[in-house]
Protein backbone atom coordinates (compact mmCIF):
# COMPACT_ATOMS: atom_id res chain seq x y z
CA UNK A 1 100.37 166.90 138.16
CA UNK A 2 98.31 168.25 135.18
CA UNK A 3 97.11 171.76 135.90
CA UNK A 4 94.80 171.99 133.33
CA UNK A 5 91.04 170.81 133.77
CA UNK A 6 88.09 170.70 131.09
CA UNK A 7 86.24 172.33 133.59
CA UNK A 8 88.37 175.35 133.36
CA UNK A 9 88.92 175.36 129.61
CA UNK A 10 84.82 175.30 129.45
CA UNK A 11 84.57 178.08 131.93
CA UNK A 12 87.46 179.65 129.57
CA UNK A 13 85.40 179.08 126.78
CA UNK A 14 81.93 180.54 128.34
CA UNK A 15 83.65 183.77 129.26
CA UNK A 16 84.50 184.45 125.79
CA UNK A 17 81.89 183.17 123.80
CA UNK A 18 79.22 185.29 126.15
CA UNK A 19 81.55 188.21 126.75
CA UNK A 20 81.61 188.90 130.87
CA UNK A 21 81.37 186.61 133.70
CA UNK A 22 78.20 187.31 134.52
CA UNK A 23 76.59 186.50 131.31
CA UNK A 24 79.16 183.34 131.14
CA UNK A 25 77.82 182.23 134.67
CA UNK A 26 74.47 182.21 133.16
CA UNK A 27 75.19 179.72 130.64
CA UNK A 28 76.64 177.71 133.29
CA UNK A 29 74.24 177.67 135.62
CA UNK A 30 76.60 179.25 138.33
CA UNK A 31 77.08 182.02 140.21
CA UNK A 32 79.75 184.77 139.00
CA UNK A 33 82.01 184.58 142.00
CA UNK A 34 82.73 180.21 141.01
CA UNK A 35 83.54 181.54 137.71
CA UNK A 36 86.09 184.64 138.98
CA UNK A 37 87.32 181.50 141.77
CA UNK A 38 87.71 178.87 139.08
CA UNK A 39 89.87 181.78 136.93
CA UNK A 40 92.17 182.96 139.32
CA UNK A 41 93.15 179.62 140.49
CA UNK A 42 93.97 178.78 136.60
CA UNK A 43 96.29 181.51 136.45
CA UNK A 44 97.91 180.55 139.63
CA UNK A 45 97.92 177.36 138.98
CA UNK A 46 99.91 178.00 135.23
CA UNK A 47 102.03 180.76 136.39
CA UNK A 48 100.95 183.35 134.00
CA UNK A 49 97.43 186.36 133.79
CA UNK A 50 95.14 184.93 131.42
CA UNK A 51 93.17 188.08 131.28
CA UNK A 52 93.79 192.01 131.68
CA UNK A 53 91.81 193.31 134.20
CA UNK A 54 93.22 197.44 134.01
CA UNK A 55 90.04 198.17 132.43
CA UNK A 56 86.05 198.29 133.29
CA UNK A 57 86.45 194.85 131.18
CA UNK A 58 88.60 191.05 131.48
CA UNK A 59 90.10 191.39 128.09
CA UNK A 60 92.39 188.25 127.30
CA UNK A 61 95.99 188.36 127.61
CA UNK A 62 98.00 186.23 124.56
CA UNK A 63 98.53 183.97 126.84
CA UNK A 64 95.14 183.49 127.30
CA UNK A 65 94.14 184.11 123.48
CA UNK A 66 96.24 181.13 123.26
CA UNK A 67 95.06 178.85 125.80
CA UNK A 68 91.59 179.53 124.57
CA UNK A 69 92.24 178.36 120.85
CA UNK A 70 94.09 175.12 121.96
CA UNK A 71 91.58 174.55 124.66
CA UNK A 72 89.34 174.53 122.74
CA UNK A 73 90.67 172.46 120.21
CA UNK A 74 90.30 169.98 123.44
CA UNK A 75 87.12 170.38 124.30
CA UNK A 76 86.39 169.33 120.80
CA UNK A 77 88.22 166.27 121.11
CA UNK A 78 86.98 165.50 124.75
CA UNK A 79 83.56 165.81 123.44
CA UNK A 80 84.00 163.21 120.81
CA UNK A 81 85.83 160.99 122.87
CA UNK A 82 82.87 160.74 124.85
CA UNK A 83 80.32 160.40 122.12
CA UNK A 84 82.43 157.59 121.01
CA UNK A 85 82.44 156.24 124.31
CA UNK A 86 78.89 156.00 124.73
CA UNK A 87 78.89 154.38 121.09
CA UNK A 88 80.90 152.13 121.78
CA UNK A 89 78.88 151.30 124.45
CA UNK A 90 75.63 150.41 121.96
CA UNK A 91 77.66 147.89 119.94
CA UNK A 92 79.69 150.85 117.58
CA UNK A 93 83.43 149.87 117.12
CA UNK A 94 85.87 152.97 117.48
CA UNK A 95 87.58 152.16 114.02
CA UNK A 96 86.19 149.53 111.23
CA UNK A 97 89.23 148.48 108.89
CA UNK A 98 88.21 147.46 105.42
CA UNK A 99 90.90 145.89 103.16
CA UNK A 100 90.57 145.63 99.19
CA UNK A 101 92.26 143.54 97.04
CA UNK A 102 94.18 146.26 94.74
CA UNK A 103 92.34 145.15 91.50
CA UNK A 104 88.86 146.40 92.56
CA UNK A 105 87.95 150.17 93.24
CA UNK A 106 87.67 151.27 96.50
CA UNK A 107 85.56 154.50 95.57
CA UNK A 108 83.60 151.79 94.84
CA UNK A 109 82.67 151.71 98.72
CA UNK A 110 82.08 155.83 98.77
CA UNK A 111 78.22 155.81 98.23
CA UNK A 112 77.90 153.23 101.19
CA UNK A 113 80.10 154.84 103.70
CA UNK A 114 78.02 157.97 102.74
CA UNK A 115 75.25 155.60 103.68
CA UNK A 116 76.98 154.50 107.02
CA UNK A 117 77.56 157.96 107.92
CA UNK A 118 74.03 159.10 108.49
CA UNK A 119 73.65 156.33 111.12
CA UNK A 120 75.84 158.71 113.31
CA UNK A 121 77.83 156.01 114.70
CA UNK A 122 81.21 157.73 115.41
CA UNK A 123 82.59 154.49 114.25
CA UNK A 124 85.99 155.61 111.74
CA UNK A 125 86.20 154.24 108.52
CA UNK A 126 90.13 152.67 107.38
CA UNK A 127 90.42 151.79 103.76
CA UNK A 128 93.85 149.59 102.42
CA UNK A 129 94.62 148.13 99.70
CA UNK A 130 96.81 144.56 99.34
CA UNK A 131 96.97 142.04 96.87
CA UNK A 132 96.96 138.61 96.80
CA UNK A 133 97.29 136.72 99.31
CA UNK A 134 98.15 140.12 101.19
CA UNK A 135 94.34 140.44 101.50
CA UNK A 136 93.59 137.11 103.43
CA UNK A 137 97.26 137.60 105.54
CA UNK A 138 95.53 141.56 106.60
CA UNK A 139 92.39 139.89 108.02
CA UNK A 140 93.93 136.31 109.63
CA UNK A 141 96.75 138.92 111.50
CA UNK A 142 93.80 141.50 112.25
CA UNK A 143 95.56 144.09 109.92
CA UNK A 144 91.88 144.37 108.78
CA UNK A 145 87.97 143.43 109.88
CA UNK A 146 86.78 142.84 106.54
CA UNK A 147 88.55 141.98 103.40
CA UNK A 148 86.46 142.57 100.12
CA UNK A 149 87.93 140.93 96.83
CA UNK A 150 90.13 138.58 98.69
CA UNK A 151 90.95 135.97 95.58
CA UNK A 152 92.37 133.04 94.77
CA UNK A 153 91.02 129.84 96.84
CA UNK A 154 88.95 130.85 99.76
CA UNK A 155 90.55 130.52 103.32
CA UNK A 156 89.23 127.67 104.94
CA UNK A 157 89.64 128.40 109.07
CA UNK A 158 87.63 128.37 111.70
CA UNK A 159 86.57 131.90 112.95
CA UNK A 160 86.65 133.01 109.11
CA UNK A 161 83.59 133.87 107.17
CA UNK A 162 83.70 133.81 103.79
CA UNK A 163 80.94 134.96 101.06
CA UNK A 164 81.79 134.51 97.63
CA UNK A 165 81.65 137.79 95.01
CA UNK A 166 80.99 137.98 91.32
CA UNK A 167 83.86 135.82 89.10
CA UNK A 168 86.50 138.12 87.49
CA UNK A 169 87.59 137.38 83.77
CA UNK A 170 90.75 138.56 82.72
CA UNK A 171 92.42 138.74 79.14
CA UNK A 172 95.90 138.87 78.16
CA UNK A 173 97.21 142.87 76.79
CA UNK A 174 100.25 144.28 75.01
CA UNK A 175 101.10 147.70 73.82
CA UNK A 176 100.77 148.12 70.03
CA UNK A 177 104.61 148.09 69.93
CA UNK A 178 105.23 144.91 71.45
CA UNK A 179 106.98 141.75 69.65
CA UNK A 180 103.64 139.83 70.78
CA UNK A 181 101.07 142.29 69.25
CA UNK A 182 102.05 140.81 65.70
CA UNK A 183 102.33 137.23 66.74
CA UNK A 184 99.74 134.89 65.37
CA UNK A 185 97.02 133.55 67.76
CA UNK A 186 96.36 131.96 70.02
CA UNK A 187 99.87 132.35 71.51
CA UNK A 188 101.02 129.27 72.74
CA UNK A 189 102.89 129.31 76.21
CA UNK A 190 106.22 128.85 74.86
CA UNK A 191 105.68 132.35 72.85
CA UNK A 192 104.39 133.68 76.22
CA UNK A 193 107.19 132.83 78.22
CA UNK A 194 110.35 134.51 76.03
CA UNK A 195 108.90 138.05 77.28
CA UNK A 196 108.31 139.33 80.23
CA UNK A 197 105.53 139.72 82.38
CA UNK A 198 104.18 142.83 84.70
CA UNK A 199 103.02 141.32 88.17
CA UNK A 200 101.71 143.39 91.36
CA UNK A 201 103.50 141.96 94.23
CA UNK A 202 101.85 139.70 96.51
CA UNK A 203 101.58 141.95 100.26
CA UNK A 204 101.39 139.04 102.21
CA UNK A 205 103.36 139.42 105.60
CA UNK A 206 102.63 135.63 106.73
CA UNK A 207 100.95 133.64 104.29
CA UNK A 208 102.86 132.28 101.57
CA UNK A 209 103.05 134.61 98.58
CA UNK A 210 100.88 133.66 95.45
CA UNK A 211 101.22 134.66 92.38
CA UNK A 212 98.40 134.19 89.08
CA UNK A 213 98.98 134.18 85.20
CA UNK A 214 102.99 133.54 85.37
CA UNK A 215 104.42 130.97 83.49
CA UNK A 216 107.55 128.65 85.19
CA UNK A 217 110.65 130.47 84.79
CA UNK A 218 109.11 133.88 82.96
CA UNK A 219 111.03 136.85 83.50
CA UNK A 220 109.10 139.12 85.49
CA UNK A 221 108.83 142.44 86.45
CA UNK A 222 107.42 143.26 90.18
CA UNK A 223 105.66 146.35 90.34
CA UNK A 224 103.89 147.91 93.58
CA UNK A 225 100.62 148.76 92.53
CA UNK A 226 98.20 148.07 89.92
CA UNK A 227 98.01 151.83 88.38
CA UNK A 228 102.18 150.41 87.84
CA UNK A 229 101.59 147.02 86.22
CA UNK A 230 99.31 149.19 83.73
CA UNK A 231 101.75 151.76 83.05
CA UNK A 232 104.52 149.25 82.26
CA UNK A 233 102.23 147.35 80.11
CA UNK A 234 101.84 150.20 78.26
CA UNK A 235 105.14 151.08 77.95
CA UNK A 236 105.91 147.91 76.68
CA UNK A 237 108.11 146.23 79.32
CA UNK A 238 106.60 143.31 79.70
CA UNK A 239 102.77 141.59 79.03
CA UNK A 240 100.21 140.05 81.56
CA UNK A 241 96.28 139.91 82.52
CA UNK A 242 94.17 142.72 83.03
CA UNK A 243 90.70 142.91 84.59
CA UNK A 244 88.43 142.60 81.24
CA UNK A 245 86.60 145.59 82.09
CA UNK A 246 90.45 147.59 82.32
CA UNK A 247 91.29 145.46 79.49
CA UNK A 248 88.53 146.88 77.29
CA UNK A 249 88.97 150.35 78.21
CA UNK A 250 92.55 150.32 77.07
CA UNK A 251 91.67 148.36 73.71
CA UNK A 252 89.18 151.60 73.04
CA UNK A 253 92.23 153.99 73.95
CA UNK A 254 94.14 152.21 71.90
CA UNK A 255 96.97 151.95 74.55
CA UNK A 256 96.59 147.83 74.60
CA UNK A 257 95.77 145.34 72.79
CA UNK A 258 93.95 142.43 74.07
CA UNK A 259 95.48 138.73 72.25
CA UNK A 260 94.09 135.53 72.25
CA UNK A 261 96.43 132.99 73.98
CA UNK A 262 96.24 129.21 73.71
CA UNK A 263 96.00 128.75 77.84
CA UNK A 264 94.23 131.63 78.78
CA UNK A 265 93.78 132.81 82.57
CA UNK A 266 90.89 131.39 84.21
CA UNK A 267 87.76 133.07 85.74
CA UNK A 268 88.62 134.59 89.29
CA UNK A 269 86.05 134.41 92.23
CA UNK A 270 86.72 137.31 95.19
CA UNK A 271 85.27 137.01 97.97
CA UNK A 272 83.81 139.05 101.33
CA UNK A 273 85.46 137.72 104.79
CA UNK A 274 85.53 138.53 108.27
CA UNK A 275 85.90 136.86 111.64
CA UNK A 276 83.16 135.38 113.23
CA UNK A 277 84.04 136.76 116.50
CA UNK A 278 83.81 140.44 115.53
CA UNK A 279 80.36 140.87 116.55
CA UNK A 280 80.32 145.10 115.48
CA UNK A 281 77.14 146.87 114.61
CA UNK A 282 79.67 148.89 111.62
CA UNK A 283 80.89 145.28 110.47
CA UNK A 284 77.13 144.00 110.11
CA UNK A 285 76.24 147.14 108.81
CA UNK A 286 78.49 147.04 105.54
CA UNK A 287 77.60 142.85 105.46
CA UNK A 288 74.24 143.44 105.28
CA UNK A 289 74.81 146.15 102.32
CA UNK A 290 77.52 144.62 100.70
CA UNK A 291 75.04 143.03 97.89
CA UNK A 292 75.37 141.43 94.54
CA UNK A 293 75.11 145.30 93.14
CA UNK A 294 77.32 147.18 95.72
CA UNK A 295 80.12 144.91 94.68
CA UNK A 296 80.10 144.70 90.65
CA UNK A 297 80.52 148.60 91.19
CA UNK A 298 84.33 147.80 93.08
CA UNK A 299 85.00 145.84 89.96
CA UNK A 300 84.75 148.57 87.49
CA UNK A 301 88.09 149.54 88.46
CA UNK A 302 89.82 152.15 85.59
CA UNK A 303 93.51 152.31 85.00
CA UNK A 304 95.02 155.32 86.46
């Protein structure tokens, strides 16, 4: 049987905080003797003297030093339980999971939950990133309430909402070093496909895997995350699409170089989803702000 209360822990909290019982009871609204009542039966209850009473003064005992910090550690949590309770309540979900695909920036999404944060919903933000197909397999096996960036072809399903994002373009980089920074454009495919390419590993748990700008049979190397498929491309082991934007950046840096090929990678659409049935005040919140502007900023993703 728990011997604890938040009753007591409050009452625990009162009589420090105000210094005597009296002046605790005060703040409570109760009489000093409920307060001296509710004490003793703590302490008989736990088996140990929460405060020492040899002077004019209750001083706290450690023990009771102690069981004030963590109580009130407690009574913090208790309180926003409640809150979230009575949020949850108005329409507020406890926890609003957002997956990205890994080739936008998330930070991207800072300024609006800075936004979302002054509506005081108690609602907690979860960010993830997957890629691929890992960002439609997060939402259809409710890994995730809204997927921003998903790519490829939308998912066609009923329950699924889908709103389509800005296209992507992507060019094809090399490092300065590699055998395909001195070959003559465009590349054909055949040239393409005797080196190998840097791919970010479909995350899908599910769905089958896709995969974008391989050729049949290329050599490729997997990589975890995009920050990775960057780094090796810059290092030279192997050659694939970047984001234009990323692209660019590394052109200027003079840590890529961006080559003309004869079958280039075609514009990519991304696109906002969610289930229908997840009727959330947070989840129409971030819909209702997720505009044309809010997400070109996700796509100015820069290497790591």
């Amino acid at each position: 049987m728990l011997k604890l209360s938040l009753d007591a822990l409050s009452t625990l909290d009162a009589i420090a905080r105000r210094g005597s019982f009296a002046a605790a009871a005060a703040e409570l609204h109760r009489v000093p003797s409920a307060l001296t009542y509710t004490m003793a039966k703590l302490e008989d209850d736990l088996g140990v003297k929460l405060f020492d009473r040899s002077g004019r003064k209750a001083v706290l005992t450690a023990a009771g030093r102690e069981l004030l910090d963590e109580g009130r550690h407690l009574l913090s949590l208790a309180g926003e339980l409640e809150c979230r309770v009575q949020q949850v309540a108005k329409g507020w979900e406890v926890e609003l999971r957002i997956v990205v695909d890994v080739s936008l920036a998330a930070e991207g999404l800072l300024p609006l939950i800075a936004r979302f944060d002054r509506e005081g919903s108690g609602t907690r933000i979860r960010i993830t990133y997957e890629v691929l197909g890992g960002t439609w397999d997060a939402l259809l096996s409710r890994r995730a309430d809204l997927a921003v960036g998903a790519g490829g072809e939308p998912l066609v399903q009923a329950g699924v909402a889908v709103r389509r994002m800005e296209a992507v373009a992507f060019l094809f980089a090399v490092a300065p070093a590699h055998p395909l920074a001195r070959a003559q454009e465009p590349i054909p495919p055949a040239e393409l496909q005797r080196h190998r390419a840097v791919a970010v590993g479909d995350t899908s748990r599910h769905l089958p895997a896709r995969s974008t700008g391989l050729l049949l049979g290329q050599d490729t190397l997997t990589v975890p995350d995009f920050n990775a498929k960057v780094a090796a491309q810059r290092a030279g082991l192997g050659v694939g699409y970047l984001p234009e934007p990323i692209a660019r950046e590394e052109q200027r840096a003079g840590r890529l170089l961006i080559k003309r090929v004869a079958e280039p990678k075609l514009e990519m659409f991304q696109y906002l989803a969610w289930r229908t049935a997840n009727k959330g005040r947070a989840l129409a919140w971030f819909l209702e702000r997720l505009d044309t502007k809010t997400c070109a900023a996700l796509t100015r993703r820069k290497a790591g």
